[in-house]
PDB file of N, CA and C in Angstrom:
ATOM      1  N   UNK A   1     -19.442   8.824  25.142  1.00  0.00           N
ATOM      2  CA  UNK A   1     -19.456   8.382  23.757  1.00  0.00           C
ATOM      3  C   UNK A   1     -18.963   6.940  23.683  1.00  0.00           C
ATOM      4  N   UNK A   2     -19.564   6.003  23.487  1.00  0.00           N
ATOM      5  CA  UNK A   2     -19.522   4.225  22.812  1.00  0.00           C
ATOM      6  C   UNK A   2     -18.175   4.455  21.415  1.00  0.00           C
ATOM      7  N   UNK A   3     -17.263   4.057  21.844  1.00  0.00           N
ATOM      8  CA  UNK A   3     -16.532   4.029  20.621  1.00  0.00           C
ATOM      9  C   UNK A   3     -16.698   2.660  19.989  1.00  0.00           C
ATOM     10  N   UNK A   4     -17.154   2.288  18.616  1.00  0.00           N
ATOM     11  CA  UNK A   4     -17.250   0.903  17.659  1.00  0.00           C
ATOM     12  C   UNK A   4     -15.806   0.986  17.808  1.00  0.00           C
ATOM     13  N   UNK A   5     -15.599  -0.416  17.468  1.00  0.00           N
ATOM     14  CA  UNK A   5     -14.446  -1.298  17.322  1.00  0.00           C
ATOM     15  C   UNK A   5     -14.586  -1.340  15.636  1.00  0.00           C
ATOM     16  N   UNK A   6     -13.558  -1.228  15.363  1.00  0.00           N
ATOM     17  CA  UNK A   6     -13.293  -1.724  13.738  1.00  0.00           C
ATOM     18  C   UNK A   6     -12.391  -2.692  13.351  1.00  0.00           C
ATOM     19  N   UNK A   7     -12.107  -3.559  14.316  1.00  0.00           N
ATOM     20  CA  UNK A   7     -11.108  -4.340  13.706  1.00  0.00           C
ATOM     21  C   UNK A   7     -11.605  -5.722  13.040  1.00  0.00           C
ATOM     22  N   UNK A   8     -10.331  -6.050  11.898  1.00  0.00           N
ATOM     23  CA  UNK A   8     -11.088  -6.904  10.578  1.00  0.00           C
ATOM     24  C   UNK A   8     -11.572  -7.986  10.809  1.00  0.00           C
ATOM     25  N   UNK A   9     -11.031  -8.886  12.386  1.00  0.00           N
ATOM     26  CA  UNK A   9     -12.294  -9.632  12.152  1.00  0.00           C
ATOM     27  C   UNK A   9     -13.308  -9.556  13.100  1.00  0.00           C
ATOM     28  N   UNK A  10     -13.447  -8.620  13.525  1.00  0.00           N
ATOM     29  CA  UNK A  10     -14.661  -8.166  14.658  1.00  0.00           C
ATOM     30  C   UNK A  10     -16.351  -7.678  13.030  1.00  0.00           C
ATOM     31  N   UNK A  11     -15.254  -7.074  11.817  1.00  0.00           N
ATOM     32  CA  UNK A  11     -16.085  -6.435  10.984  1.00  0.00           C
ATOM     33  C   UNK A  11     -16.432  -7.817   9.430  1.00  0.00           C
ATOM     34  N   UNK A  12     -15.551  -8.541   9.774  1.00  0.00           N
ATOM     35  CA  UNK A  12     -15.943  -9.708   8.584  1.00  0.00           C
ATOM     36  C   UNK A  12     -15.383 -10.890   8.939  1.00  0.00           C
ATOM     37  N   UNK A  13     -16.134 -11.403  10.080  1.00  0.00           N
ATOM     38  CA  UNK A  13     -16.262 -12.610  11.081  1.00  0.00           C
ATOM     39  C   UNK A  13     -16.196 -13.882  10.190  1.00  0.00           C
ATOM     40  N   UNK A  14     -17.528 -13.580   9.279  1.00  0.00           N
ATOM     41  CA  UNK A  14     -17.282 -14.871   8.365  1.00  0.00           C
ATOM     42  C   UNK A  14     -16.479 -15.338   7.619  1.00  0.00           C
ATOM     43  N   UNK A  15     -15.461 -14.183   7.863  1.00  0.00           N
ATOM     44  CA  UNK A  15     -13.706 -14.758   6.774  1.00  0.00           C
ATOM     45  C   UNK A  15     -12.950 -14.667   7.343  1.00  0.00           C
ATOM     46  N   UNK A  16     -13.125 -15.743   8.690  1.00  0.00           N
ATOM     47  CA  UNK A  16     -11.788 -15.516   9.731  1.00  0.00           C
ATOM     48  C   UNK A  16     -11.060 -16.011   9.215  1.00  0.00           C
ATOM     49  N   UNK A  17     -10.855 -17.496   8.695  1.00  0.00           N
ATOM     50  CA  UNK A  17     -10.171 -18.151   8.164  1.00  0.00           C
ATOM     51  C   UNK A  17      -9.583 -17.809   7.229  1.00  0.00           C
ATOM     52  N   UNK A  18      -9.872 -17.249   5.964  1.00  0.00           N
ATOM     53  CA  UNK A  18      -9.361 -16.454   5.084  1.00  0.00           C
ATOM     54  C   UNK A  18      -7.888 -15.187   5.421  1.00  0.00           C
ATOM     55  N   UNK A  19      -8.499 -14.776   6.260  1.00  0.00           N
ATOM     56  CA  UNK A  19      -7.723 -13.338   7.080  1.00  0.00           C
ATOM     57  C   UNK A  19      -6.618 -14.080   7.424  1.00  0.00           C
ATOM     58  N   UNK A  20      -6.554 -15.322   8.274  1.00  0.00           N
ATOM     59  CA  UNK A  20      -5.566 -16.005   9.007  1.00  0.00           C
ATOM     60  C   UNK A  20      -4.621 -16.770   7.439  1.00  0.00           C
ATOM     61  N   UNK A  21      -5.552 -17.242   6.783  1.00  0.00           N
ATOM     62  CA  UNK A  21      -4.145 -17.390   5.562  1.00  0.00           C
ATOM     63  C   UNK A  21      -3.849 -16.687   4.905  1.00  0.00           C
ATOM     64  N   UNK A  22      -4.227 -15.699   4.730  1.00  0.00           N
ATOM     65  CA  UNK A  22      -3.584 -14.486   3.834  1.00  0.00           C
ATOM     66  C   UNK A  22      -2.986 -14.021   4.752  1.00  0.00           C
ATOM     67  N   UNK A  23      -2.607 -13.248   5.557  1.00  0.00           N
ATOM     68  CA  UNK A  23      -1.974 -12.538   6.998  1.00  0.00           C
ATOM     69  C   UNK A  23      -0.901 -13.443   6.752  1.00  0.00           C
ATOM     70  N   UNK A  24      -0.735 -14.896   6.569  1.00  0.00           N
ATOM     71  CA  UNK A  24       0.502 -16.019   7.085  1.00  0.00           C
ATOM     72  C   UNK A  24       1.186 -15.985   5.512  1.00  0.00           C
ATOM     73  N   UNK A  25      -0.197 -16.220   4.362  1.00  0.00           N
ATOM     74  CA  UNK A  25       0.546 -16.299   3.210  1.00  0.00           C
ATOM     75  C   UNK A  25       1.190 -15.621   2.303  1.00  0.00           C
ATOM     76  N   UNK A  26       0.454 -14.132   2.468  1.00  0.00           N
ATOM     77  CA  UNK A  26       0.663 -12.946   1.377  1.00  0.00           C
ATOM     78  C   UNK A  26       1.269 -11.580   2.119  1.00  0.00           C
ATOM     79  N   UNK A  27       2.554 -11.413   1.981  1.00  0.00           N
ATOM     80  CA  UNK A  27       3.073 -10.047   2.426  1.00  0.00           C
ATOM     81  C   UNK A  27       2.231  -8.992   2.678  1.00  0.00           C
ATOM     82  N   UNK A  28       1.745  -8.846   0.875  1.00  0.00           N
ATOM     83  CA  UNK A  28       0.749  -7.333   0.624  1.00  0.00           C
ATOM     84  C   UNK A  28       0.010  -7.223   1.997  1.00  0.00           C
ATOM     85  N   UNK A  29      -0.673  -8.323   1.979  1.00  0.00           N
ATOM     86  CA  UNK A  29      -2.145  -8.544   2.849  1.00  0.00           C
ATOM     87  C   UNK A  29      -1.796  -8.283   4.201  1.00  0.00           C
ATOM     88  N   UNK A  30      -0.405  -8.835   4.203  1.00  0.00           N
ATOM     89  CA  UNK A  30      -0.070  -8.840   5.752  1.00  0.00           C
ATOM     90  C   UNK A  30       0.148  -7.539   5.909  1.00  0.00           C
ATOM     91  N   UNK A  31       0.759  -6.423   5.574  1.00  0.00           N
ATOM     92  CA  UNK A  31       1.098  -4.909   5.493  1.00  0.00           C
ATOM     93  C   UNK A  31       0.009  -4.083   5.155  1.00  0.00           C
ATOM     94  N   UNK A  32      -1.096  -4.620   4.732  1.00  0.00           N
ATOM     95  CA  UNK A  32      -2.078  -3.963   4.765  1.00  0.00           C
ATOM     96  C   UNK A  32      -2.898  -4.385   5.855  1.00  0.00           C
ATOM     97  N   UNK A  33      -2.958  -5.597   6.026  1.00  0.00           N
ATOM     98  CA  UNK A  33      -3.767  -5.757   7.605  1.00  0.00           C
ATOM     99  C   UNK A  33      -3.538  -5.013   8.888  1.00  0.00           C
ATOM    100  N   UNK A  34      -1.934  -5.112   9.092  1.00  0.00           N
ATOM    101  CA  UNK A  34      -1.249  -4.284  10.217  1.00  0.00           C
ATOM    102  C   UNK A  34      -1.602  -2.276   9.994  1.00  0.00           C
ATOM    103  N   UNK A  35      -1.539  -2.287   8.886  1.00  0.00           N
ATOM    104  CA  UNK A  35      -1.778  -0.772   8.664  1.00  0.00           C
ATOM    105  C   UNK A  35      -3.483  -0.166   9.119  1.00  0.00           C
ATOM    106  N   UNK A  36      -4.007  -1.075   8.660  1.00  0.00           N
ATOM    107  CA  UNK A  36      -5.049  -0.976   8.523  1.00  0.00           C
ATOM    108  C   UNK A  36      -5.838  -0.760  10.405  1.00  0.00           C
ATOM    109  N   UNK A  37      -4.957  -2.008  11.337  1.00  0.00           N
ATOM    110  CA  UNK A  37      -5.282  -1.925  12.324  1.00  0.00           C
ATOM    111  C   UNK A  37      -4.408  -1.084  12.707  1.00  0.00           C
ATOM    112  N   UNK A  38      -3.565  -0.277  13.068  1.00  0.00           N
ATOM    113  CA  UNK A  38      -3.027   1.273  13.373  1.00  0.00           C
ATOM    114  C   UNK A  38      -3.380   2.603  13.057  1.00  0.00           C
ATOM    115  N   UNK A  39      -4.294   2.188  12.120  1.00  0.00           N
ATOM    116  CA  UNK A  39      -4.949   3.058  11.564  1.00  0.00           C
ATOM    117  C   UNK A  39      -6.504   2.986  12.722  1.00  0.00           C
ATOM    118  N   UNK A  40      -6.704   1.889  12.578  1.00  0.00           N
ATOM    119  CA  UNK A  40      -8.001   2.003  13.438  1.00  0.00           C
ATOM    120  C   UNK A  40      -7.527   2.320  14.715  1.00  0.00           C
ATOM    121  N   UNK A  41      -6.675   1.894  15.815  1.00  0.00           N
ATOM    122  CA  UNK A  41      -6.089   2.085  16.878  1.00  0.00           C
ATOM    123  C   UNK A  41      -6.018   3.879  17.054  1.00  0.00           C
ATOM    124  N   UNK A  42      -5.365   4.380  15.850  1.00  0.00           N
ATOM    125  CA  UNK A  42      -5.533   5.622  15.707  1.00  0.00           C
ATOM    126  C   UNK A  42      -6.758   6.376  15.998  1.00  0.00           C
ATOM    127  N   UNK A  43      -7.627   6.149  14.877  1.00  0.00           N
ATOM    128  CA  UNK A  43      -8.870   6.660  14.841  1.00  0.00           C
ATOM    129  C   UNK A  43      -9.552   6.622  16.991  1.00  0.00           C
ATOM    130  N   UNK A  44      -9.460   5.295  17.181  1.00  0.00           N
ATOM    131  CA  UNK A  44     -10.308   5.204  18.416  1.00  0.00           C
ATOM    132  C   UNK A  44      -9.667   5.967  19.416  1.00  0.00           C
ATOM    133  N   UNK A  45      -8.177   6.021  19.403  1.00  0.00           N
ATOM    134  CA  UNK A  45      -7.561   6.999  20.425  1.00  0.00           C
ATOM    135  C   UNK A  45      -8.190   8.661  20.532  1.00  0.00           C
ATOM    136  N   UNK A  46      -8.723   8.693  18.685  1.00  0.00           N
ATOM    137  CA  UNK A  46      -9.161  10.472  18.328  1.00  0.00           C
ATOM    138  C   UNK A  46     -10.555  10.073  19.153  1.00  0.00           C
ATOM    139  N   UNK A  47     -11.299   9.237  18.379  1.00  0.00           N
ATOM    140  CA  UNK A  47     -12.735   9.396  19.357  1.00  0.00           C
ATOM    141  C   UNK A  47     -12.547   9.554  20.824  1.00  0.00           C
ATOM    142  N   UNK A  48     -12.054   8.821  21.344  1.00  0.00           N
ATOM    143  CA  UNK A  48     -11.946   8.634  22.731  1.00  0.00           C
ATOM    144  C   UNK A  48     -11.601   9.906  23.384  1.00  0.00           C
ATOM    145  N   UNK A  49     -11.003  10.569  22.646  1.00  0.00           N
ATOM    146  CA  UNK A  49     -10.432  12.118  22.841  1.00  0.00           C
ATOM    147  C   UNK A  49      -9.158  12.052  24.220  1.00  0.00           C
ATOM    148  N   UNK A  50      -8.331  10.400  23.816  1.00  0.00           N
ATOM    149  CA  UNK A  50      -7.102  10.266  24.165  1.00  0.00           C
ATOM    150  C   UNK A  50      -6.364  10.978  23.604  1.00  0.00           C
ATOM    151  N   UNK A  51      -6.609  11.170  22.080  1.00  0.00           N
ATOM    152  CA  UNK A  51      -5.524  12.281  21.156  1.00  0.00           C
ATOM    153  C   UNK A  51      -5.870  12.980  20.526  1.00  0.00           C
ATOM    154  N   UNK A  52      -6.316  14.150  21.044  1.00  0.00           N
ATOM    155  CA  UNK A  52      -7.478  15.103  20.229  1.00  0.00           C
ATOM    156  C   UNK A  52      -6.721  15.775  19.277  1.00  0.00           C
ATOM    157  N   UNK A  53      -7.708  16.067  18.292  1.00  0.00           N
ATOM    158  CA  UNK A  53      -7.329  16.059  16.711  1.00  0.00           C
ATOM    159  C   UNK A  53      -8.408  16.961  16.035  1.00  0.00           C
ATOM    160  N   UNK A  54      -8.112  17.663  14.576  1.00  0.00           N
ATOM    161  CA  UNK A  54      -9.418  18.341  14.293  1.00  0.00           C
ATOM    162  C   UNK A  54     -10.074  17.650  14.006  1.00  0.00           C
ATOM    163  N   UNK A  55     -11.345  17.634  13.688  1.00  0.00           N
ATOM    164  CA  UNK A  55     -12.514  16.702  12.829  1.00  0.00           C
ATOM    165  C   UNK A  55     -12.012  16.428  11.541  1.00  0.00           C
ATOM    166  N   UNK A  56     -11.254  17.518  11.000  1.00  0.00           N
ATOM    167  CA  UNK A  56     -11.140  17.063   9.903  1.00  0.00           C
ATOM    168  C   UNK A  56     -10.030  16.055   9.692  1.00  0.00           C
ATOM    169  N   UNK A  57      -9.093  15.650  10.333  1.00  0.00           N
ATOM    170  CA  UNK A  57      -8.310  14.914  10.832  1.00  0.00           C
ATOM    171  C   UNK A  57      -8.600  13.245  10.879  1.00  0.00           C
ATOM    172  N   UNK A  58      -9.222  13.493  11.873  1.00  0.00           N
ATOM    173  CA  UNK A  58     -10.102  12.151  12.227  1.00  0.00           C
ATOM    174  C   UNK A  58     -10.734  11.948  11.038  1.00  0.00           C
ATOM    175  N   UNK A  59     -12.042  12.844  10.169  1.00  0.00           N
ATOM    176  CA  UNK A  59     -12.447  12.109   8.888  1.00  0.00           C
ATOM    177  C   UNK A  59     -11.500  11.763   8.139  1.00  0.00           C
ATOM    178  N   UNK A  60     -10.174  12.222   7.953  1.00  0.00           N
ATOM    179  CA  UNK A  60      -9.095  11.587   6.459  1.00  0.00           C
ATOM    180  C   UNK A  60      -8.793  10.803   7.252  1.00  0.00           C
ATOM    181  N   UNK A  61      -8.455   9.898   8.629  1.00  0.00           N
ATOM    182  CA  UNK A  61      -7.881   8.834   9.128  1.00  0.00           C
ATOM    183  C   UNK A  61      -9.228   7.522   8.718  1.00  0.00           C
ATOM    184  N   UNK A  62     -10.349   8.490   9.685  1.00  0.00           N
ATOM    185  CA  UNK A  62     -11.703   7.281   8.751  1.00  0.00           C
ATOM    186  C   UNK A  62     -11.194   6.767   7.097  1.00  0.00           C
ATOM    187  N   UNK A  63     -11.134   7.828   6.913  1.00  0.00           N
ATOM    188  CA  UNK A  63     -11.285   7.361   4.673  1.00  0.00           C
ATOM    189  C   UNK A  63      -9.973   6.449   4.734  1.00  0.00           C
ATOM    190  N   UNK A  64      -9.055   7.210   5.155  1.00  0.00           N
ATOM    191  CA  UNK A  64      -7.984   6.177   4.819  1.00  0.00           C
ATOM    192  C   UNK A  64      -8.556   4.515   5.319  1.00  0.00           C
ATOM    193  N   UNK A  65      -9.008   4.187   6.424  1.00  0.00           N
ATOM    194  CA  UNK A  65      -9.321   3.373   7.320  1.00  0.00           C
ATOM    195  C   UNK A  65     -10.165   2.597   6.041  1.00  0.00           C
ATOM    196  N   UNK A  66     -11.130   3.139   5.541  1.00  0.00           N
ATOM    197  CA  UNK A  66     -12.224   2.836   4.937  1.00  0.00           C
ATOM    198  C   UNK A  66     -11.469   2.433   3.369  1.00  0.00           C
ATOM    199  N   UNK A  67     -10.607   2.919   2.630  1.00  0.00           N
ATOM    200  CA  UNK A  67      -9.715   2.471   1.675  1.00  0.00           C
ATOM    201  C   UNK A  67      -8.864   1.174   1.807  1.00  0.00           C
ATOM    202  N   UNK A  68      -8.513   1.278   3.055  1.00  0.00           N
ATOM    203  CA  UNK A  68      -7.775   0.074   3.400  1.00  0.00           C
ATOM    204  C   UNK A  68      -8.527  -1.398   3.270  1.00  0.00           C
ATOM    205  N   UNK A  69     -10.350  -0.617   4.060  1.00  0.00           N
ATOM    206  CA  UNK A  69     -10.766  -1.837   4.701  1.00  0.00           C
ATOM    207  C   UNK A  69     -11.581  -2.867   3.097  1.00  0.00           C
ATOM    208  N   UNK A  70     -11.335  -1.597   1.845  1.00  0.00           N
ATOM    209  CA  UNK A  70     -12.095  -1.727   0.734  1.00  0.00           C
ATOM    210  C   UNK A  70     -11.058  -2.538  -0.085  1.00  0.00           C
ATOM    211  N   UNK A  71      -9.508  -2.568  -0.057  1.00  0.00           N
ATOM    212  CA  UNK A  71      -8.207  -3.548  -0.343  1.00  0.00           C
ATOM    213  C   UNK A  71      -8.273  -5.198   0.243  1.00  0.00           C
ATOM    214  N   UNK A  72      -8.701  -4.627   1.401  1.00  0.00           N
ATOM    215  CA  UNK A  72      -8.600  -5.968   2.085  1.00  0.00           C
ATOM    216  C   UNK A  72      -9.459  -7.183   1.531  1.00  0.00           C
ATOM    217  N   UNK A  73     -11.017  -6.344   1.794  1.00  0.00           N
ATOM    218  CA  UNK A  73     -11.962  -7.022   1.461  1.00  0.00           C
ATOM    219  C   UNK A  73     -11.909  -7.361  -0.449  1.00  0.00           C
ATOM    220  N   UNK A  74     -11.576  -6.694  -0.972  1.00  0.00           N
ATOM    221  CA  UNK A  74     -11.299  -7.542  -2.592  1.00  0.00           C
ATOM    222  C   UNK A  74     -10.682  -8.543  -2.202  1.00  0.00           C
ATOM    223  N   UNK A  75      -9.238  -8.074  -1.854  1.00  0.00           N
ATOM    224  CA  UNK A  75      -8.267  -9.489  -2.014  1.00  0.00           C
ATOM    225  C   UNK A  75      -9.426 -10.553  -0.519  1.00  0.00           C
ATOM    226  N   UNK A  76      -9.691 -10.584   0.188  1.00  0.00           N
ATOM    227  CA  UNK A  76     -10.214 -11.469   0.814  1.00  0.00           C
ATOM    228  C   UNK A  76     -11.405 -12.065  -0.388  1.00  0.00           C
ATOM    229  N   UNK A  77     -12.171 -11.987  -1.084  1.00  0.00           N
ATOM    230  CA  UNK A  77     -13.106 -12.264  -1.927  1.00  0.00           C
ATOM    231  C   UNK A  77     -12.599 -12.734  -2.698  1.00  0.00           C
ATOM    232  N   UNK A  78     -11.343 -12.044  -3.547  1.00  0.00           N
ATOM    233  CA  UNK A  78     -10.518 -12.483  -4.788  1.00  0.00           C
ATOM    234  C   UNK A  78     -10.096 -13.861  -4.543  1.00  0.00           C
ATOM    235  N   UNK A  79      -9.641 -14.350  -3.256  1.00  0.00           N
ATOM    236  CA  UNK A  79      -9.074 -15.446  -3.326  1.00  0.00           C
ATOM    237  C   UNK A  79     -10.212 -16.506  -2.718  1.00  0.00           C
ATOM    238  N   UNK A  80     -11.164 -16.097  -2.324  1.00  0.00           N
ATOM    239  CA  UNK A  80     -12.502 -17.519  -2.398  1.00  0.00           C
ATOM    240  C   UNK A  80     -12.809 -18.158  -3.426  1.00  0.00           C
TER     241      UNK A  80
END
């Protein structure tokens, strides 16, 4: 099994720059960035079946993953 990578700027390349001043400038952003990638770190350990987990498990770590990645991306937009 190919595990995808999800991390934020592997998934929204064209706002590297953005990511890098918010991460330096804005707490929120910064605590949600870090979460966000532990969260994914998480998830790929379940695929990988380094830390096996139920399915249903792994889907609420996705959603969460996917909530996070839906925070980020406003405030990344909000401030262009």
């Amino acid at each position: 099994m190919t595990i995808e990578h999800h991390d934020l700027l592997h998934e929204l390349p064209e706002h590297r720059e953005r990511i890098h001043e918010l991460k330096v400038g804005n707490a929120h952003f910064a605590r949600l960035f870090d979460e966000y990638h532990q969260v994914t770190k998480d998830v790929e350990r379940m695929e990988s079946e380094i830390e096996p987990v139920s399915t249903q498990t792994e889907e609420e770590r996705k959603l969460h993953r996917l909530h996070l990645k839906d925070q980020l991306y406003a405030m990344i937009i909000k401030a262009d």
